[in-house]
N, C-alpha and C. Protein backbone atom coordinates (compact mmCIF):
# COMPACT_ATOMS: atom_id res chain seq x y z
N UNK A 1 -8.77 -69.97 38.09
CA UNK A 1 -9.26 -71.17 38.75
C UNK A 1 -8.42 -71.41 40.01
N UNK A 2 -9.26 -71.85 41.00
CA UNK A 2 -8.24 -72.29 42.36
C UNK A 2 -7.53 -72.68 42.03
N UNK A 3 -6.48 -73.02 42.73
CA UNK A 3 -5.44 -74.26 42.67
C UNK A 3 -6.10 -75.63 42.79
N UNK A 4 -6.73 -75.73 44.58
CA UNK A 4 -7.12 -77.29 44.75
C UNK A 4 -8.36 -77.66 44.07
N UNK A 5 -8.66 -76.97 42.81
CA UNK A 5 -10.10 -77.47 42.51
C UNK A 5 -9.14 -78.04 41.31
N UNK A 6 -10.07 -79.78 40.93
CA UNK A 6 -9.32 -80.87 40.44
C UNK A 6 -9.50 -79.82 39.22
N UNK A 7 -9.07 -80.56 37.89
CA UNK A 7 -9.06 -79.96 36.65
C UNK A 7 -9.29 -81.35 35.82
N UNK A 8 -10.38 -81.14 34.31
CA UNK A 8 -10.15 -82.33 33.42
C UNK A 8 -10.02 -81.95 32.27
N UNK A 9 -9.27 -82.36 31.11
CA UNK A 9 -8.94 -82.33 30.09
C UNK A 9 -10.23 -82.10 29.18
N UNK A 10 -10.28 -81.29 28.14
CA UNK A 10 -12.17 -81.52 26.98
C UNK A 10 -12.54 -82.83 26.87
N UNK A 11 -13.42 -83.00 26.72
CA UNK A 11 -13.84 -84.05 26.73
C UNK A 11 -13.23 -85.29 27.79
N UNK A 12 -12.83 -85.10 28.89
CA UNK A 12 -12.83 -86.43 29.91
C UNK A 12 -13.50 -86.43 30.92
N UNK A 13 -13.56 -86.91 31.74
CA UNK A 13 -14.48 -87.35 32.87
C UNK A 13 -13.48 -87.28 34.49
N UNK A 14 -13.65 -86.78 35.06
CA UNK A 14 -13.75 -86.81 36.64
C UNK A 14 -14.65 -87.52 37.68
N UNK A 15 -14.63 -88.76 38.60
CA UNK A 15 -15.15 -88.75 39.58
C UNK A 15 -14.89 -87.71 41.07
N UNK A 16 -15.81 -87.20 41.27
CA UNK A 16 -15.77 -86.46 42.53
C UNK A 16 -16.80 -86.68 43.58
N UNK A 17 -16.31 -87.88 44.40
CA UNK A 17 -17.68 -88.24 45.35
C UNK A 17 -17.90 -89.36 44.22
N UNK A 18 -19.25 -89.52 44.54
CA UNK A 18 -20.53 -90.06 43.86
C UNK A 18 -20.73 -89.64 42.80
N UNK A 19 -20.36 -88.51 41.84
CA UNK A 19 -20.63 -87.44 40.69
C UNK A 19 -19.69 -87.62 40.11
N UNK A 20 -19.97 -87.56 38.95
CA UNK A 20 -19.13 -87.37 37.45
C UNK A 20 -19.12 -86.21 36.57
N UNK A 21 -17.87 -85.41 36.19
CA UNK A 21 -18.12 -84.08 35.58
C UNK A 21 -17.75 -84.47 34.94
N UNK A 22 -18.29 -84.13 33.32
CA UNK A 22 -17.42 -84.26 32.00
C UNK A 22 -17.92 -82.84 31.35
N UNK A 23 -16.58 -82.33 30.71
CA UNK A 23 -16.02 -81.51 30.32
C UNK A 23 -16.21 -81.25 28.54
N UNK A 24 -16.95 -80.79 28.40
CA UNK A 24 -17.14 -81.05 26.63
C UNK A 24 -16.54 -79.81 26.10
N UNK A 25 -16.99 -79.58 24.67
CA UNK A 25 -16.59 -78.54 23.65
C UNK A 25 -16.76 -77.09 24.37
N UNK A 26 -17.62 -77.31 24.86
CA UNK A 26 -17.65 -75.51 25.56
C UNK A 26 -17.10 -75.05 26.39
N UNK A 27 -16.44 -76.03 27.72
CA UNK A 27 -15.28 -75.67 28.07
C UNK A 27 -16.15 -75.56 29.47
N UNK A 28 -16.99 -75.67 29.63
CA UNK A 28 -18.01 -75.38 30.69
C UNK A 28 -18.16 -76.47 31.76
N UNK A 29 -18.76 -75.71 32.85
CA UNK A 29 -18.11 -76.55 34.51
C UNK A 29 -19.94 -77.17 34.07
N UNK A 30 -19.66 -79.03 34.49
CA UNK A 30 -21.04 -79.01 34.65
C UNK A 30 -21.68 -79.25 35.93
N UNK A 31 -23.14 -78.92 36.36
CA UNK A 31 -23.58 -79.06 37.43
C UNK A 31 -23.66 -79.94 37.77
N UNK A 32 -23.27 -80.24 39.49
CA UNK A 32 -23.72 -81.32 40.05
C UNK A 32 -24.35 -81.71 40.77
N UNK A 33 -24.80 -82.90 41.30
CA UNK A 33 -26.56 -82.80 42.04
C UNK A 33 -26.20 -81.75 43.22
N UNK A 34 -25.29 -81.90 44.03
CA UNK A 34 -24.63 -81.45 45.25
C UNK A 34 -23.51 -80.89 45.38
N UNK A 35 -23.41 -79.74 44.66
CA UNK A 35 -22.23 -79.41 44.40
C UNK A 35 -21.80 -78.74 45.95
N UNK A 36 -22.62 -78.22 47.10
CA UNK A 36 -22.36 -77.83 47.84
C UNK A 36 -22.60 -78.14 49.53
N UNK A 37 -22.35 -79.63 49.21
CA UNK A 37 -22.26 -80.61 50.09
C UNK A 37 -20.76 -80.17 51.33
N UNK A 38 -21.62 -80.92 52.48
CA UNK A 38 -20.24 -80.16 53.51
C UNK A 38 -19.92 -81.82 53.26
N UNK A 39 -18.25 -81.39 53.27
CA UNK A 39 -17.05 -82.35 53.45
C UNK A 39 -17.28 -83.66 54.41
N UNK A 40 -17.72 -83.55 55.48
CA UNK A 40 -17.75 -84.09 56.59
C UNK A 40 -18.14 -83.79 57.91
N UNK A 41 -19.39 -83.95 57.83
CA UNK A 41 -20.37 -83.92 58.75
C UNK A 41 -20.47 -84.65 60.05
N UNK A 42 -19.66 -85.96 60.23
CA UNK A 42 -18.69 -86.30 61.36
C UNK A 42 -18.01 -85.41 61.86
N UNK A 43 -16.91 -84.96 61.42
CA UNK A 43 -15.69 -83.49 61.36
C UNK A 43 -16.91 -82.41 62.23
N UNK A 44 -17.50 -82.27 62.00
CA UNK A 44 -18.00 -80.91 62.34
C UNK A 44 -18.72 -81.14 63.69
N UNK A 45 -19.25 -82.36 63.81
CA UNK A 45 -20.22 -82.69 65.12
C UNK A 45 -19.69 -82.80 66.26
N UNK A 46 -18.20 -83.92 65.93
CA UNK A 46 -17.51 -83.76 66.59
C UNK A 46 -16.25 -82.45 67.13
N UNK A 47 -15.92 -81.95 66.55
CA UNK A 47 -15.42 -81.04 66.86
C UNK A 47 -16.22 -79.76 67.32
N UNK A 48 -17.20 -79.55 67.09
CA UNK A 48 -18.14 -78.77 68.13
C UNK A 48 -18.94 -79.85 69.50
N UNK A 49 -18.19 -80.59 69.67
CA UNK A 49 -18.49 -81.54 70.68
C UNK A 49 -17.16 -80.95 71.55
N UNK A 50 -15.94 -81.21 71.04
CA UNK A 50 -14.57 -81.27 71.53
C UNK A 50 -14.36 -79.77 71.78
N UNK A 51 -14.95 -79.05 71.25
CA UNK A 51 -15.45 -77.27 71.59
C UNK A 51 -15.88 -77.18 72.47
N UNK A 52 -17.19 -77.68 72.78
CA UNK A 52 -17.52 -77.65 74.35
C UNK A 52 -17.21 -78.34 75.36
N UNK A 53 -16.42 -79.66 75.10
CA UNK A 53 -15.16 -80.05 76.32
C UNK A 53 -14.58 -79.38 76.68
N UNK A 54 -13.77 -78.36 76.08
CA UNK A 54 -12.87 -77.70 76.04
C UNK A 54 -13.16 -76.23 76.74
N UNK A 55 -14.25 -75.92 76.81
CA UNK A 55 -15.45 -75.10 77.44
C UNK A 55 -15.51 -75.41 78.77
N UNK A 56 -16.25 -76.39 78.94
CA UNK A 56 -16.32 -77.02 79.81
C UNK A 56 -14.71 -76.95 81.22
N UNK A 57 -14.04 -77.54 80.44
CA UNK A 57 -12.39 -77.65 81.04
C UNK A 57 -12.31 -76.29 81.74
N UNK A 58 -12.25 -75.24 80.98
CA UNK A 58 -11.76 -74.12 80.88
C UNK A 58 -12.53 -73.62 82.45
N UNK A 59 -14.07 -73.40 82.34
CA UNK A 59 -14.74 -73.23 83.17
C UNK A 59 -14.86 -73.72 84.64
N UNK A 60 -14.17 -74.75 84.45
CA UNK A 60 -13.69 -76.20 86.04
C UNK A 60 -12.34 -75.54 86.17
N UNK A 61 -11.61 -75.06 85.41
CA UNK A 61 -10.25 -74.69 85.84
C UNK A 61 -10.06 -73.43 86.64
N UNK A 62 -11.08 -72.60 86.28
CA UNK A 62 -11.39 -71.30 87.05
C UNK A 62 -12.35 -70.90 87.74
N UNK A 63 -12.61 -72.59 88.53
CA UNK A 63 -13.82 -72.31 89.19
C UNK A 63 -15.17 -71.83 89.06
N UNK A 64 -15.26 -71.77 88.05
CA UNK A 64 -17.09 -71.39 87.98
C UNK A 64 -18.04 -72.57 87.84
N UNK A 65 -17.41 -73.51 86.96
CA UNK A 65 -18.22 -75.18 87.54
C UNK A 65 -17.39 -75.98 88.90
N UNK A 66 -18.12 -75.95 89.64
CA UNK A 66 -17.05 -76.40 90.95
C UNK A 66 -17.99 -78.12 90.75
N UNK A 67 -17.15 -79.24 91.73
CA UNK A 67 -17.44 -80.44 91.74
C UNK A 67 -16.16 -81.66 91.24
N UNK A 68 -15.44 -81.07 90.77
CA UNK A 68 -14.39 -82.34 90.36
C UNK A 68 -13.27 -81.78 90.59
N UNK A 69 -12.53 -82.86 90.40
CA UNK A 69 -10.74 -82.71 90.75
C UNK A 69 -10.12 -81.29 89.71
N UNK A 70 -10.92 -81.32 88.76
CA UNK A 70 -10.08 -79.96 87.79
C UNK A 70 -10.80 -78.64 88.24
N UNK A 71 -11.64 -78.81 89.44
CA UNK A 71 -12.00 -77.36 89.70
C UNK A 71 -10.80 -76.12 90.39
N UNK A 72 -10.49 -75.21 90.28
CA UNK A 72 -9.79 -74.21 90.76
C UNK A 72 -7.70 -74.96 90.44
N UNK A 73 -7.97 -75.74 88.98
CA UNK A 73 -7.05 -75.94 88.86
C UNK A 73 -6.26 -75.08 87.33
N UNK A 74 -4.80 -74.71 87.96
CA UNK A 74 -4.46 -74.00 86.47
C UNK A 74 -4.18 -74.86 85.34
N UNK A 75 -3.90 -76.11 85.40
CA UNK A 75 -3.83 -76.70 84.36
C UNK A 75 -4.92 -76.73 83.46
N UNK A 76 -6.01 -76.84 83.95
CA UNK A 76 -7.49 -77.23 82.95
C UNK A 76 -7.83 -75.80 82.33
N UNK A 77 -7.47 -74.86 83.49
CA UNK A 77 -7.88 -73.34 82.58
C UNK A 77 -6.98 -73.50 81.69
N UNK A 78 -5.94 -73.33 81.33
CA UNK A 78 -4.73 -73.54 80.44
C UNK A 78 -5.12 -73.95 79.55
N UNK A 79 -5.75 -75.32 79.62
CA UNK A 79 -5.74 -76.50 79.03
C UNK A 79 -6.99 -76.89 77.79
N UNK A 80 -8.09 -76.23 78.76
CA UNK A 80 -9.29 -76.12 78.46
C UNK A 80 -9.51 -75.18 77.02
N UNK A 81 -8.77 -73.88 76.92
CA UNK A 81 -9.15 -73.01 75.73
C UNK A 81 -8.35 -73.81 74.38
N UNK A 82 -6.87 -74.56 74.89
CA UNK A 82 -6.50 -74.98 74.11
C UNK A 82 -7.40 -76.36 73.22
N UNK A 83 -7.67 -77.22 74.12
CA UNK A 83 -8.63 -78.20 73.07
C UNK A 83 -9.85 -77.66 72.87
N UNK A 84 -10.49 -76.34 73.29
CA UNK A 84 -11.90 -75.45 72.37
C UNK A 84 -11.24 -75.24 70.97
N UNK A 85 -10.14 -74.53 70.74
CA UNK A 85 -9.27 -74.15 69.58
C UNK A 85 -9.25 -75.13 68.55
N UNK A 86 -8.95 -76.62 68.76
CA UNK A 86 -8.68 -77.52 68.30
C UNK A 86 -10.30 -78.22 67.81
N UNK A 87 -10.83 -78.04 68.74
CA UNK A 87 -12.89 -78.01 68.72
C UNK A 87 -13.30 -77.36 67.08
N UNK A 88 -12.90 -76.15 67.23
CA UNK A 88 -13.24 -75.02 66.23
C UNK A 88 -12.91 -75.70 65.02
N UNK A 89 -11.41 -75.69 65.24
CA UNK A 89 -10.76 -76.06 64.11
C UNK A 89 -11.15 -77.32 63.29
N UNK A 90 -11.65 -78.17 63.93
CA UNK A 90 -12.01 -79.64 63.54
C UNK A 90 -13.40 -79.43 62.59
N UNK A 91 -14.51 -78.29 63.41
CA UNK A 91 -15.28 -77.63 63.28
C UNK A 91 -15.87 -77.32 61.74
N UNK A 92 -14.25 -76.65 61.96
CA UNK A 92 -14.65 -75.64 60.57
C UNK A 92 -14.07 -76.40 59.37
N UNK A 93 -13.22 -77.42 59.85
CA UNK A 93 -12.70 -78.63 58.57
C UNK A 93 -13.83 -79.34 58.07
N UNK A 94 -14.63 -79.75 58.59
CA UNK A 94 -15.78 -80.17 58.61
C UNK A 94 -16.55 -79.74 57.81
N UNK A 95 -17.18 -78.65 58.36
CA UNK A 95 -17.99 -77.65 57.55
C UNK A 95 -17.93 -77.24 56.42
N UNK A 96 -16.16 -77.72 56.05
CA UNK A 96 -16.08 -76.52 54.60
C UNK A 96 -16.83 -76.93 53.42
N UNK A 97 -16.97 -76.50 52.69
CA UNK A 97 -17.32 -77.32 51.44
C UNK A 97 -16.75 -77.22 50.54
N UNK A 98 -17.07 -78.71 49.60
CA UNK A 98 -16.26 -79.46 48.65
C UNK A 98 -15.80 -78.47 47.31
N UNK A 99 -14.81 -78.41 47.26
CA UNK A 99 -14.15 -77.83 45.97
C UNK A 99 -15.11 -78.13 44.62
N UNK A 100 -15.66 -77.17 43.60
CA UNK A 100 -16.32 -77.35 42.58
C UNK A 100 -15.26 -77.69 41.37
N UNK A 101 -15.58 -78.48 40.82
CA UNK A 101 -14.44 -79.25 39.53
C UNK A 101 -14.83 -78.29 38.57
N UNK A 102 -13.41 -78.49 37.54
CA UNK A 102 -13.62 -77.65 36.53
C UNK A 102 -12.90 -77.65 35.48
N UNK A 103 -13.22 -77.23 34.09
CA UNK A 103 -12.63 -77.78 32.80
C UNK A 103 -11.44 -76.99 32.76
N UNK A 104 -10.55 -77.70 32.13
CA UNK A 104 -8.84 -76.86 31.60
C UNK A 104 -8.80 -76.40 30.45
């Protein structure tokens, strides 16, 4: 069994979310409506938002979007891949999905 997936004793009960697992004689994981629900669906919108800022940046820094003060500047190229990274990352926190509970 994972580590971060919760654990419940035979016979007790877990809330996870909205859902309740209980754990009986057989020792068996029970199903839940949604067991494979993403985490946070905020998390993910935004950070593929903050992905393409960061896009964006990158592209003004090395001149290929010309028009504003960060065009043909090295800071924003610099600058720019670093908050895409942070984009991703937010991204994929988002996206993951929820740990399935399970009997001890």
């Amino acid at each position: 069994m994972h580590a971060n997936y919760p654990t419940v004793p035979e016979g007790g009960d877990l809330w996870v979310g909205r859902y309740t697992v209980r754990c009986g004689p057989s020792r068996e994981e029970v199903t839940l409506r949604n067991p494979g629900a993403m985490r946070n669906p905020a998390r993910l919108v935004g950070g593929v938002v903050v992905a393409l800022f960061g896009t964006l940046f990158f592209f003004q820094g090395i001149g290929v979007v010309k028009g504003s003060f960060m065009t043909d500047s090295t800071f924003w190229a610099v600058t720019g891949p670093l908050i895409a990274v942070v984009g991703v990352v937010l991204a994929a926190r988002g996206a993951r999905r929820t740990p399935r509970p399970g009997c001890r």
